[in-house]
Protein backbone atom coordinates (compact mmCIF):
# COMPACT_ATOMS: atom_id res chain seq x y z
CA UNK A 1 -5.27 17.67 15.19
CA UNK A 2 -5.62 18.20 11.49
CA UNK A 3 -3.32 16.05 8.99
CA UNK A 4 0.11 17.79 7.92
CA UNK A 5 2.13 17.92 4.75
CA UNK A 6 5.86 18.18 5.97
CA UNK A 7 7.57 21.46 4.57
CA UNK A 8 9.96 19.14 2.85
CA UNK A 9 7.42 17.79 1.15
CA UNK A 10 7.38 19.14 -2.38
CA UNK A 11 11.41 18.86 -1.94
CA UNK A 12 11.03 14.87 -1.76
CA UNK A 13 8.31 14.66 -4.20
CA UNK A 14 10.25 16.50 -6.78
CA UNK A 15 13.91 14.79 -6.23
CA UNK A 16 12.71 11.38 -5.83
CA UNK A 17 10.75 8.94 -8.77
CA UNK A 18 7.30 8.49 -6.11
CA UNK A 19 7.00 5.09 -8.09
CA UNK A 20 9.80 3.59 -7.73
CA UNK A 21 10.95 4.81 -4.18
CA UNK A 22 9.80 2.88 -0.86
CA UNK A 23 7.37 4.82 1.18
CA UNK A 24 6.53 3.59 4.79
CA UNK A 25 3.84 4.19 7.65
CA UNK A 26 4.72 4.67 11.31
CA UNK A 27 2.10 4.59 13.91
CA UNK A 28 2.57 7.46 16.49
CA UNK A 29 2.03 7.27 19.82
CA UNK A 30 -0.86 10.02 20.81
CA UNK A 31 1.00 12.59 22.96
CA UNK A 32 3.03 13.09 19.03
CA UNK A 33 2.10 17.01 17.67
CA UNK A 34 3.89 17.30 14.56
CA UNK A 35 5.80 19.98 13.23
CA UNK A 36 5.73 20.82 10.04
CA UNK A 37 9.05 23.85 10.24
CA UNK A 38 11.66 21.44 12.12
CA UNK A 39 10.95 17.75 11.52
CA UNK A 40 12.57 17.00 8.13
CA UNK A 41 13.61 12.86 8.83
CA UNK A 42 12.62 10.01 10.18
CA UNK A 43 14.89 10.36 12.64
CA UNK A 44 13.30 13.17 13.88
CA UNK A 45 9.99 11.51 14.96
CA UNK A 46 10.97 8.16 15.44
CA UNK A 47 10.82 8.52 18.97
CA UNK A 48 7.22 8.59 18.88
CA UNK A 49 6.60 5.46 17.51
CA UNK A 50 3.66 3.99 19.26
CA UNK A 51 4.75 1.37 21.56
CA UNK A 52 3.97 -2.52 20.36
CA UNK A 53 4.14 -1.34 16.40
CA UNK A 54 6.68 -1.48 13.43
CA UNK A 55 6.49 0.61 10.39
CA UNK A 56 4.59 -1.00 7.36
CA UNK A 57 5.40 -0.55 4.11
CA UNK A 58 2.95 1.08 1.47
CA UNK A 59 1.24 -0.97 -1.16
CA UNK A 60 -0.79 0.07 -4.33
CA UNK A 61 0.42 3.55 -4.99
CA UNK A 62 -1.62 4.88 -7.50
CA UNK A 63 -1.21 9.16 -8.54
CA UNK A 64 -4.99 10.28 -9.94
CA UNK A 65 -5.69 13.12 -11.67
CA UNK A 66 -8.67 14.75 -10.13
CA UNK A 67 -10.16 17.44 -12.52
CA UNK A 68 -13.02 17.93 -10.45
CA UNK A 69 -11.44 19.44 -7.59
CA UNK A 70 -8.51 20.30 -9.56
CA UNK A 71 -5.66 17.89 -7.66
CA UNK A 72 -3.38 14.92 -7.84
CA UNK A 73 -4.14 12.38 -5.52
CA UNK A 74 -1.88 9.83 -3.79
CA UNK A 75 -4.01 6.96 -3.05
CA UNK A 76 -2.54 3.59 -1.20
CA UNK A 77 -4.10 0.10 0.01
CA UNK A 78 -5.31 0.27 3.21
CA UNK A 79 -2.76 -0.40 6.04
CA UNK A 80 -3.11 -3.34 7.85
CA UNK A 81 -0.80 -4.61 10.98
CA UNK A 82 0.23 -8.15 12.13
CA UNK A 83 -0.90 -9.52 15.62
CA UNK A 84 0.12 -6.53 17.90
CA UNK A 85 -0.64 -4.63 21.44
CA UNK A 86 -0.42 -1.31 21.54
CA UNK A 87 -0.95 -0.39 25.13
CA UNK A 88 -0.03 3.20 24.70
CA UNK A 89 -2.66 3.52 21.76
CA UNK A 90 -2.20 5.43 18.10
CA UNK A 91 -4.18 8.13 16.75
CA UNK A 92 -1.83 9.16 13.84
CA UNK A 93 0.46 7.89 11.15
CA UNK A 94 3.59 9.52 9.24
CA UNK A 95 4.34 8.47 5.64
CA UNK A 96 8.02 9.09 4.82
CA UNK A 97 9.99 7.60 2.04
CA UNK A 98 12.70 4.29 3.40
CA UNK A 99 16.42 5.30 2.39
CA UNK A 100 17.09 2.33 5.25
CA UNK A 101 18.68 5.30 7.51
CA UNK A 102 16.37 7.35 9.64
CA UNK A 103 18.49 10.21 9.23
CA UNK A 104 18.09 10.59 5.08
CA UNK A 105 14.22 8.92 5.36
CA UNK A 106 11.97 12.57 4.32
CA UNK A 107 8.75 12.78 5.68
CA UNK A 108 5.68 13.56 3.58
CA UNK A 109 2.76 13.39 5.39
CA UNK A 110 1.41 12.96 8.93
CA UNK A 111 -2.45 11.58 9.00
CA UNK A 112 -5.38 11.49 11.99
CA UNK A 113 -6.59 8.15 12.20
CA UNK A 114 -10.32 8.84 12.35
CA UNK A 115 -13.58 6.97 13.49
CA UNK A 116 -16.65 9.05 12.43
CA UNK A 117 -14.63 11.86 11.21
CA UNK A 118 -12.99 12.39 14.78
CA UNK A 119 -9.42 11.99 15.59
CA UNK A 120 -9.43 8.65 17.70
CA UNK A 121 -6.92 7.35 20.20
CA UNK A 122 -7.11 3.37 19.34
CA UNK A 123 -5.61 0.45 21.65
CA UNK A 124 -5.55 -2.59 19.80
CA UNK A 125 -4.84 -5.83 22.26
CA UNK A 126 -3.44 -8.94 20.56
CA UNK A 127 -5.30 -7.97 17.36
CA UNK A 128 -4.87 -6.44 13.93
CA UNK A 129 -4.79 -2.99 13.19
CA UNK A 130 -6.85 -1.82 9.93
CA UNK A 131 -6.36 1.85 8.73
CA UNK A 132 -8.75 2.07 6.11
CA UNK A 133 -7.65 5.06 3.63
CA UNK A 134 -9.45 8.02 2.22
CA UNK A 135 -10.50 7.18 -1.55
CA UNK A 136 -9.40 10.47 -1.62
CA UNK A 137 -5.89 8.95 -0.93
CA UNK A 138 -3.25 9.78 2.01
CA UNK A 139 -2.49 13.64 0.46
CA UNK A 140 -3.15 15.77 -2.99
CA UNK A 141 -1.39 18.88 -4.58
């Protein structure tokens, strides 16, 4: 599955401050397709939360300006877990900004998690989680 920008993207980017709002991470479990037309809230994928996780909150935004390929990028730290089993697995996360009510939480984006540039169903046991991002950051327009 390729990553997704939500169509209600641009709509949150442009009524919200990006730096000063709260964006979170939620694991998915795999059998989640997203839909770009009809999910507009958290509470619209929440259901596919991937068993075993909770959703992390996003440190280090930084917005570049990329001349080269002519782009903003929206970088973030890398996301890292507590202790945690996921027995179902995760192979994708969605990035949505925290109102603290699932029902007026937008999404933005919905990311593979990739090992060697393939989409990759992981399983950690008891362990730690690691999403290293992109340099290229989590999305660009």
């Amino acid at each position: 599955m390729a990553n997704v920008k939500y169509n209600t993207f641009g709509r949150a980017i442009a009524k919200n401050d990006i730096d000063t709002v709260t964006i979170k991470a939620m694991f998915c479990a795999p059998a989640y397709t997203p839909n770009a037309d009809t999910e507009v809230y958290l509470s619209d994928v929440s259901a596919n939360r991937a068993s075993g996780t909770t959703d992390l909150t996003v440190a280090g935004l930084a917005i570049n300006l990329d001349n080269t390929d002519n782009r903003t990028e929206f970088d973030i730290n890398d996301l890292v877990t507590g202790t945690i089993t996921v027995a179902g697995g995760t192979n994708g996360v969605v990035f949505y900004i925290d109102t603290g009510v699932a029902a007026t939480s937008e999404l933005l984006v919905y990311c593979d998690l990739l090992v060697g540039g393939v989409q990759t169903t992981v399983y950690p046991i008891g362990g730690t989680l690691t999403a290293t991002v992109s340099t290229n950051g989590i999305f660009s327009i």
